[in-house]
N, C-alpha and C. Protein backbone atom coordinates (compact mmCIF):
# COMPACT_ATOMS: atom_id res chain seq x y z
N UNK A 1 -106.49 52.52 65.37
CA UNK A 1 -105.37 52.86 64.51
C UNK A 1 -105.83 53.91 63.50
N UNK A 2 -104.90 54.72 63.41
CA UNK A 2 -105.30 55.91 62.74
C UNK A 2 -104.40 56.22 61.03
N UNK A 3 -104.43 54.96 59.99
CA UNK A 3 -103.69 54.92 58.82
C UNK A 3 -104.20 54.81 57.91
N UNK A 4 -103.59 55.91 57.31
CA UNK A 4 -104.09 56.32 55.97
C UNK A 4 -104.04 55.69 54.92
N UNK A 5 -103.01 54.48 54.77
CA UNK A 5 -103.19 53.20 53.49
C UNK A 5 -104.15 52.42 54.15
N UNK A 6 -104.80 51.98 55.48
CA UNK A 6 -105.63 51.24 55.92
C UNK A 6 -106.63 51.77 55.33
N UNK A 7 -107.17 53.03 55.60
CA UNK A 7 -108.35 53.83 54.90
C UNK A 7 -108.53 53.50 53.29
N UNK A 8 -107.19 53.98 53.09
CA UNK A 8 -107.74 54.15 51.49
C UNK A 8 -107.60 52.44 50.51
N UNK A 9 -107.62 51.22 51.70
CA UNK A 9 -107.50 50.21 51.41
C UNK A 9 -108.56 49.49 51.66
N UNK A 10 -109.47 50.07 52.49
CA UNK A 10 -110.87 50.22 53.09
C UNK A 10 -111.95 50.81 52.29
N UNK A 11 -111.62 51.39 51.49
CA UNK A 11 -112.12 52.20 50.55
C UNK A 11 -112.63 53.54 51.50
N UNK A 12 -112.12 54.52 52.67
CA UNK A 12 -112.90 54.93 53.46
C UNK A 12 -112.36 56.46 53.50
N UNK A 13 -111.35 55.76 52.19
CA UNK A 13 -110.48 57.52 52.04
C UNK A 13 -109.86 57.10 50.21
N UNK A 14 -109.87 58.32 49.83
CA UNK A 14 -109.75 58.41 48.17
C UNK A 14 -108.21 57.99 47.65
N UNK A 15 -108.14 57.24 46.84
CA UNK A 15 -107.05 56.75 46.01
C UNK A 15 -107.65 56.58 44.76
N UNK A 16 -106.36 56.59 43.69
CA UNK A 16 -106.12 56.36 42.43
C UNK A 16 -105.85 54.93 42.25
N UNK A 17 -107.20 53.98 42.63
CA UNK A 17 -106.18 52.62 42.43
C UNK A 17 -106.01 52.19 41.19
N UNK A 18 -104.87 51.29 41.40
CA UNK A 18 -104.72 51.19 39.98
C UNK A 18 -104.72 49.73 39.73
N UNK A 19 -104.56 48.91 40.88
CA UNK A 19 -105.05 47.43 40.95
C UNK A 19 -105.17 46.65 42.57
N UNK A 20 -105.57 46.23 42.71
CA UNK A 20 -106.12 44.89 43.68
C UNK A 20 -106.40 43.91 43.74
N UNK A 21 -105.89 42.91 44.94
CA UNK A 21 -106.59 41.33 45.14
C UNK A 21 -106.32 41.38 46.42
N UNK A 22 -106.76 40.34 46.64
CA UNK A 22 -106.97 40.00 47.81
C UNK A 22 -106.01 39.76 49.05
N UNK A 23 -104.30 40.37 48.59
CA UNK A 23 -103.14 40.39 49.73
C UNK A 23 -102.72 41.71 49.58
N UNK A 24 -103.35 42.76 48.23
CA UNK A 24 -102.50 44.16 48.03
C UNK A 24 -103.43 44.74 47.45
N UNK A 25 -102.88 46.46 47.66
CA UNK A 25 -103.41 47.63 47.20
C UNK A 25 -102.30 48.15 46.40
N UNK A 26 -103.04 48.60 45.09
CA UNK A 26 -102.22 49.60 44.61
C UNK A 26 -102.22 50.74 43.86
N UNK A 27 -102.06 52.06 44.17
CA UNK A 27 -102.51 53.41 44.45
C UNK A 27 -101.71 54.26 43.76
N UNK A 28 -102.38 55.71 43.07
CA UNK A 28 -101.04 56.42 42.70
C UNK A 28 -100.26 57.44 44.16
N UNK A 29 -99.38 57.52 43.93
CA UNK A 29 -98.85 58.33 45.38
C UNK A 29 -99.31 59.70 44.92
N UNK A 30 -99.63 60.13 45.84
CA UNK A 30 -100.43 61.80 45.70
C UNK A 30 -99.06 63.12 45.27
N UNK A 31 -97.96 62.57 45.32
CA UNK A 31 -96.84 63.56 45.36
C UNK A 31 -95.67 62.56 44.65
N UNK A 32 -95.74 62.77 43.48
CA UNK A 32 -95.24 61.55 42.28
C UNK A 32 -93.80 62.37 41.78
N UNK A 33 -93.07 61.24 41.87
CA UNK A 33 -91.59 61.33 41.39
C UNK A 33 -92.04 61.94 40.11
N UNK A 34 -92.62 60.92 39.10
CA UNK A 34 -92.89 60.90 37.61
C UNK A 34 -94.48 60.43 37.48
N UNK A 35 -95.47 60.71 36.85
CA UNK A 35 -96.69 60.32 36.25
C UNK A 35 -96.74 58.91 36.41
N UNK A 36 -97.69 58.48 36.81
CA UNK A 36 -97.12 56.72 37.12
C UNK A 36 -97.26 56.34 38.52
N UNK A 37 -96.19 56.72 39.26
CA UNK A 37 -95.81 56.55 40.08
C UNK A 37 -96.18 55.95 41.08
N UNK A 38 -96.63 54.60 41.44
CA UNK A 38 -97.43 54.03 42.26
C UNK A 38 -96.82 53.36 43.58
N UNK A 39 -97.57 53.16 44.59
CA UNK A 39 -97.21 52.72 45.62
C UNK A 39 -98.18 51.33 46.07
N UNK A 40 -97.60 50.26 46.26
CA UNK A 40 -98.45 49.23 46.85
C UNK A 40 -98.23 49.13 48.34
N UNK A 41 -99.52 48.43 48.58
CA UNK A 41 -99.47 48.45 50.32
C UNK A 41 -99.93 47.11 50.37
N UNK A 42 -99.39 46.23 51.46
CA UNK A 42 -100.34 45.18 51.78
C UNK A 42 -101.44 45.00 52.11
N UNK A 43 -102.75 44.62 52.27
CA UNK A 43 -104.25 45.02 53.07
C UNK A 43 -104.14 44.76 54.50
N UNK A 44 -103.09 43.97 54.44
CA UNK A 44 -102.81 43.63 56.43
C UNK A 44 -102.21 44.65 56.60
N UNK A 45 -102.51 45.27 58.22
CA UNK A 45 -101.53 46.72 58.35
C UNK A 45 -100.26 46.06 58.86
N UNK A 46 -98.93 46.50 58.23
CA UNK A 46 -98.10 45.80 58.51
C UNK A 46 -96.53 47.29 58.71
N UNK A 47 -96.28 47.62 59.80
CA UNK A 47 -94.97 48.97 59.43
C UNK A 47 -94.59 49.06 58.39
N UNK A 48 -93.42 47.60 58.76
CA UNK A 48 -92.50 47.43 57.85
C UNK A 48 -91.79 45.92 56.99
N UNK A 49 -91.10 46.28 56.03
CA UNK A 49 -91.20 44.57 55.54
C UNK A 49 -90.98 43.96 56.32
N UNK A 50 -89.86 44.02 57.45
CA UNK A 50 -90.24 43.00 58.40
C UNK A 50 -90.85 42.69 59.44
N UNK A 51 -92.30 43.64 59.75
CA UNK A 51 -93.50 43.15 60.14
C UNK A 51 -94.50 42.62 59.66
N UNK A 52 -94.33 41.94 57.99
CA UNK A 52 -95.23 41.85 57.30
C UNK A 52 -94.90 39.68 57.61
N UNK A 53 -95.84 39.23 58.06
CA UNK A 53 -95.75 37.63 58.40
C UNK A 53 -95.01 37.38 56.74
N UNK A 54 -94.21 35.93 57.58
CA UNK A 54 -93.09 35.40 56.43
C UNK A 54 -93.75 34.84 55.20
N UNK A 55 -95.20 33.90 55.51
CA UNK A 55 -95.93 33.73 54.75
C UNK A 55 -96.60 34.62 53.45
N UNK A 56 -96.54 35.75 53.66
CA UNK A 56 -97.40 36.78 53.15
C UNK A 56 -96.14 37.62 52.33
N UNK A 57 -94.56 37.19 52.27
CA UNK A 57 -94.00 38.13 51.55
C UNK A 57 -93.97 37.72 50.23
N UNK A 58 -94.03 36.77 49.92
CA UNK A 58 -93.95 36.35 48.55
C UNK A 58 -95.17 36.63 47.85
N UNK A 59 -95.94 36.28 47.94
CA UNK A 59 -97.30 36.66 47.70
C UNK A 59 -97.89 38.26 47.11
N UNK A 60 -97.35 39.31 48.15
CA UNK A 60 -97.20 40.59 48.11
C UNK A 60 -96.10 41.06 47.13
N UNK A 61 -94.64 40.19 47.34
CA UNK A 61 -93.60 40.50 46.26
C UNK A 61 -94.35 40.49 44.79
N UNK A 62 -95.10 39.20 44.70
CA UNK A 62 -95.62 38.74 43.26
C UNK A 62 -96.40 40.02 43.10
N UNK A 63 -97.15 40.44 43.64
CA UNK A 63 -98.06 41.35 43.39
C UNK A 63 -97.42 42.86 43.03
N UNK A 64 -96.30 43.61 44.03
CA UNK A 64 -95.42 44.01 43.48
C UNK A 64 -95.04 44.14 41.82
N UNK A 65 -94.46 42.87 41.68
CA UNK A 65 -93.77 42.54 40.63
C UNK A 65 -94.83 42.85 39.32
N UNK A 66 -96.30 42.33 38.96
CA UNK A 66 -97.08 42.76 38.08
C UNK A 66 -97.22 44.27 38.53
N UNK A 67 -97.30 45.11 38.99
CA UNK A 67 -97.68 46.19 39.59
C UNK A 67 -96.60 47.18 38.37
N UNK A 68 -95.16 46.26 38.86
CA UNK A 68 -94.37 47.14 38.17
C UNK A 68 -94.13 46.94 36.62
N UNK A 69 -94.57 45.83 36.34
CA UNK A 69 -94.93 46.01 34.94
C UNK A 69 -95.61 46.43 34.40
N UNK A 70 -96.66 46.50 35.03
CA UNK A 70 -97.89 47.23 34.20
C UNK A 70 -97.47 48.92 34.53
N UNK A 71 -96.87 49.47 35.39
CA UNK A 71 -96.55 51.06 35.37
C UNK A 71 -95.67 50.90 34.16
N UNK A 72 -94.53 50.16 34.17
CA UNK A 72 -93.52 50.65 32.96
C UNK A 72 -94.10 50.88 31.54
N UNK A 73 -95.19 49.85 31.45
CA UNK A 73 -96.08 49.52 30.33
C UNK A 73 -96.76 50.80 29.94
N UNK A 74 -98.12 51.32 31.32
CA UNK A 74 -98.80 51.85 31.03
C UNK A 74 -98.26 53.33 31.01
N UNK A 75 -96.66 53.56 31.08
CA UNK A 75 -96.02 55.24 31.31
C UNK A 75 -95.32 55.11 29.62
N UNK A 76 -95.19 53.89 29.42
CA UNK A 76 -94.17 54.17 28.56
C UNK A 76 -92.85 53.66 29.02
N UNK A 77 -92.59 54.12 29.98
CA UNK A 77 -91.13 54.11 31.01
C UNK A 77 -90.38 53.01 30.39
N UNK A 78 -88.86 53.31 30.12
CA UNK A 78 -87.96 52.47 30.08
C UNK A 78 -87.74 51.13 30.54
N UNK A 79 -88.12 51.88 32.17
CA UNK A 79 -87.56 50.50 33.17
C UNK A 79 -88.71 51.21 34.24
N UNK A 80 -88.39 50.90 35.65
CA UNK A 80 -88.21 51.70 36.68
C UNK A 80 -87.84 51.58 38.41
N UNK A 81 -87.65 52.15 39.51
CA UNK A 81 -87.27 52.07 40.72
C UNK A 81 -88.14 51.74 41.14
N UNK A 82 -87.31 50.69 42.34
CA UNK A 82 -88.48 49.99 43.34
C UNK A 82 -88.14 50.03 44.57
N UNK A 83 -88.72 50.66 45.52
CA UNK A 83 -88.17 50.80 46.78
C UNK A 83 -89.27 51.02 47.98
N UNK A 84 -88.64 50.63 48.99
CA UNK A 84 -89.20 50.37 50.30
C UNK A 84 -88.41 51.45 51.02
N UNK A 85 -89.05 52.45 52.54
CA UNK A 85 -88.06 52.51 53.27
C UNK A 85 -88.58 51.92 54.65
N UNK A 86 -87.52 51.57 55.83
CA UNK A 86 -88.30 51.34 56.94
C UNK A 86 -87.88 51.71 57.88
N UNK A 87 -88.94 52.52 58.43
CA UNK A 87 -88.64 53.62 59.55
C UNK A 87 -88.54 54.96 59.25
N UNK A 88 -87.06 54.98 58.61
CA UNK A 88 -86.44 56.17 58.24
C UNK A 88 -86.55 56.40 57.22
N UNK A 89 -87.34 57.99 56.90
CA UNK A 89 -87.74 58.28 55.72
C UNK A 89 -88.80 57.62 55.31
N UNK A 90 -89.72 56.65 56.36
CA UNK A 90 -91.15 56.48 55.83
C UNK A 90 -92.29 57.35 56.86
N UNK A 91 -92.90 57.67 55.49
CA UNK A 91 -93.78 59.07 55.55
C UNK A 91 -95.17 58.62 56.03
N UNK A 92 -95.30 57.31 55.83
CA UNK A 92 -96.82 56.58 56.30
C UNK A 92 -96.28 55.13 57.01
N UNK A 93 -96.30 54.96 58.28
CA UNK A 93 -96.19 53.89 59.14
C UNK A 93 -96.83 52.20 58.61
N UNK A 94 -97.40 52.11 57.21
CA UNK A 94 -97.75 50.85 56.73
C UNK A 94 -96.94 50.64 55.62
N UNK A 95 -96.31 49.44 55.60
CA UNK A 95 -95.03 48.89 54.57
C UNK A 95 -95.98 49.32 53.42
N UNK A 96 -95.04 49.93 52.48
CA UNK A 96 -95.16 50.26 51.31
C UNK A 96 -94.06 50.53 50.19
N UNK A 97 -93.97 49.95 49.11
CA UNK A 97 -93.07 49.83 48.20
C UNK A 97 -93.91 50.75 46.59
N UNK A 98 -92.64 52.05 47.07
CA UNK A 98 -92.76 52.99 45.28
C UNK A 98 -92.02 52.16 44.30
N UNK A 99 -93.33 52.19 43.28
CA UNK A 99 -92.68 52.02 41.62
C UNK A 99 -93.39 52.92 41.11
N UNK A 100 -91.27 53.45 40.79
CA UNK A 100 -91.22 54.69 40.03
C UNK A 100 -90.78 53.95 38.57
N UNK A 101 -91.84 54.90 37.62
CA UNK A 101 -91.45 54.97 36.12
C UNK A 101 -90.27 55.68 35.95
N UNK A 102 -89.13 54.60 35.21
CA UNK A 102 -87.66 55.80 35.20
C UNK A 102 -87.22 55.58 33.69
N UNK A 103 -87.13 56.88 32.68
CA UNK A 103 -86.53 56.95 31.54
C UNK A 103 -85.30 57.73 31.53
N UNK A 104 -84.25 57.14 30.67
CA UNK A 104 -83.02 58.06 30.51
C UNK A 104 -83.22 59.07 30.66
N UNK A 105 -82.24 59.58 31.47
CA UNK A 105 -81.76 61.22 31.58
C UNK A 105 -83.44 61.67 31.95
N UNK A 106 -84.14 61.05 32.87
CA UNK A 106 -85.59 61.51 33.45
C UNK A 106 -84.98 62.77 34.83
N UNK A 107 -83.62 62.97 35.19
CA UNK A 107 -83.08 64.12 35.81
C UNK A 107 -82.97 63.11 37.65
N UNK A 108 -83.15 61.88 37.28
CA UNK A 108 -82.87 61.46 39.05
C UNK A 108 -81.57 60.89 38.94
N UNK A 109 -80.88 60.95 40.22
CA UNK A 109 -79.67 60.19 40.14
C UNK A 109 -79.41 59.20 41.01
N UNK A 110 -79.24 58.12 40.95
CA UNK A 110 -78.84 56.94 41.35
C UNK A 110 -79.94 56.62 42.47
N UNK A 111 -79.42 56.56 43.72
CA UNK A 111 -80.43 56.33 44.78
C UNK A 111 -81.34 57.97 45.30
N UNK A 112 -81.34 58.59 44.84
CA UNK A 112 -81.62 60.41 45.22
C UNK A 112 -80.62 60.53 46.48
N UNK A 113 -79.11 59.84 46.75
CA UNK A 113 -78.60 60.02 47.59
C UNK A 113 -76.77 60.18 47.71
N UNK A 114 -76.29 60.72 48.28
CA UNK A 114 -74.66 60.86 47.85
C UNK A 114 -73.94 59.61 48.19
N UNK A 115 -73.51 58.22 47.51
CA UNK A 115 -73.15 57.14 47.70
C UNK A 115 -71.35 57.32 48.10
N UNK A 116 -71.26 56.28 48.70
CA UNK A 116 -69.75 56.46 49.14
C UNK A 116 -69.04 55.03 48.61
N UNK A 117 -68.07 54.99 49.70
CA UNK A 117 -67.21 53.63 49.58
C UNK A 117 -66.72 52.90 50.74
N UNK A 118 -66.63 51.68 50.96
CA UNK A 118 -65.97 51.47 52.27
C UNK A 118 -64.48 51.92 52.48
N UNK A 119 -63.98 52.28 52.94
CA UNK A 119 -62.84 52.35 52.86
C UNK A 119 -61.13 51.62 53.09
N UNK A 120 -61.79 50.62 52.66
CA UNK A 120 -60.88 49.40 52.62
C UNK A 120 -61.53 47.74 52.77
N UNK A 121 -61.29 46.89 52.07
CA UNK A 121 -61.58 45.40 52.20
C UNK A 121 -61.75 44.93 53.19
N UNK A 122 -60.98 45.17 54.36
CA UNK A 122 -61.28 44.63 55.94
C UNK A 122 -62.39 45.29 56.45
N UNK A 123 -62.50 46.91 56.68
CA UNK A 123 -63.97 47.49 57.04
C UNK A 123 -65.32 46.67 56.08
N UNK A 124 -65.21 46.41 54.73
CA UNK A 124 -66.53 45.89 54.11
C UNK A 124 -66.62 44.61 54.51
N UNK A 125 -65.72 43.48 54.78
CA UNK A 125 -66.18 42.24 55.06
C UNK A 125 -66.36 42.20 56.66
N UNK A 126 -65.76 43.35 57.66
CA UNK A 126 -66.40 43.35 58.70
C UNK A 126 -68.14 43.47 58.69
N UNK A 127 -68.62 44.77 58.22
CA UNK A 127 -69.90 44.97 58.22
C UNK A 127 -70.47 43.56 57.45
N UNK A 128 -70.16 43.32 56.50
CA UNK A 128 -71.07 42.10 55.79
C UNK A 128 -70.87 40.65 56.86
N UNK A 129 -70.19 40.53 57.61
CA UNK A 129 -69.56 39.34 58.67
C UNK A 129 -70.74 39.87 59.92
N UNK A 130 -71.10 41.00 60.37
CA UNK A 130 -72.03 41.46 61.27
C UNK A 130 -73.40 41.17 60.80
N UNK A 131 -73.68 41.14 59.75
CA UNK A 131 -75.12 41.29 58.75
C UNK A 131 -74.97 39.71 58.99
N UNK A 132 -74.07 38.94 58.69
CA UNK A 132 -74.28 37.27 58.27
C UNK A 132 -74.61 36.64 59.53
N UNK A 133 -74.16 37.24 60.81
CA UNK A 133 -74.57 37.28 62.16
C UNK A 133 -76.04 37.08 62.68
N UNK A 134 -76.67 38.20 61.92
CA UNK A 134 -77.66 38.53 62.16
C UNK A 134 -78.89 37.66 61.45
N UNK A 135 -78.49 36.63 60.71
CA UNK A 135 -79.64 35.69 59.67
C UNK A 135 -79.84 34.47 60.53
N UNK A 136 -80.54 34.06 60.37
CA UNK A 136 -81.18 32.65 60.65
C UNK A 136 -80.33 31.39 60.37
């Protein structure tokens, strides 16, 4: 396998870490929304969140979760964004979740994406009736 959060989780390629234990890495992203800007990875190579074993999400969430406090802390930052993508629009094939430092009027807007609407009550509880399908 040829991945570049495996490496730099390996210590076998260069990162900015900024913390670790023993279920996560966490790194600055080399091409940063805002100063800060970190990305955690799990140490298991895992795509996407839902290749990451069921056991191991909470665990990783927790880790997450201090991750993003300590960026808001250590930027200053207001608040900030937390996001995963999977598949589409991910740039490195191992699950990884950006926390971005976000202050008022920091110039991003909403999702960095043009949001819409369903277009009527019957189309939205169709799609959400397909999704409820799809759970356990």
């Amino acid at each position: 396998m040829n991945c570049i959060f495996c490496a730099i989780v390996a210590g076998e390629a260069p990162g900015h870490r900024v913390y670790e234990d023993d279920r996560a890495v966490a790194f600055l992203d080399t091409r940063p929304l805002f100063p800060g800007h970190t990305l955690v990875v799990p140490r298991r190579h895992a795509e996407t969140l839902t290749d990451l074993p069921v056991p191991e999400v909470g665990p990783f969430f927790e880790t997450v979760r201090q991750v993003t406090g300590a960026v808001e802390r250590g930027t200053g930052a207001a608040g900030s964004f937390v996001a995963a993508n999977n598949r589409v629009s991910q740039s490195v094939p191992h699950l990884h979740l950006h926390v971005v430092p976000r202050n008022p009027k920091d110039g991003l807007r909403g999702f960095f994406w043009p949001r819409g609407r369903y277009p009527d009550d019957a189309h939205a509880e169709a799609v959400a009736a397909r999704v409820r399908a799809e759970l356990p």
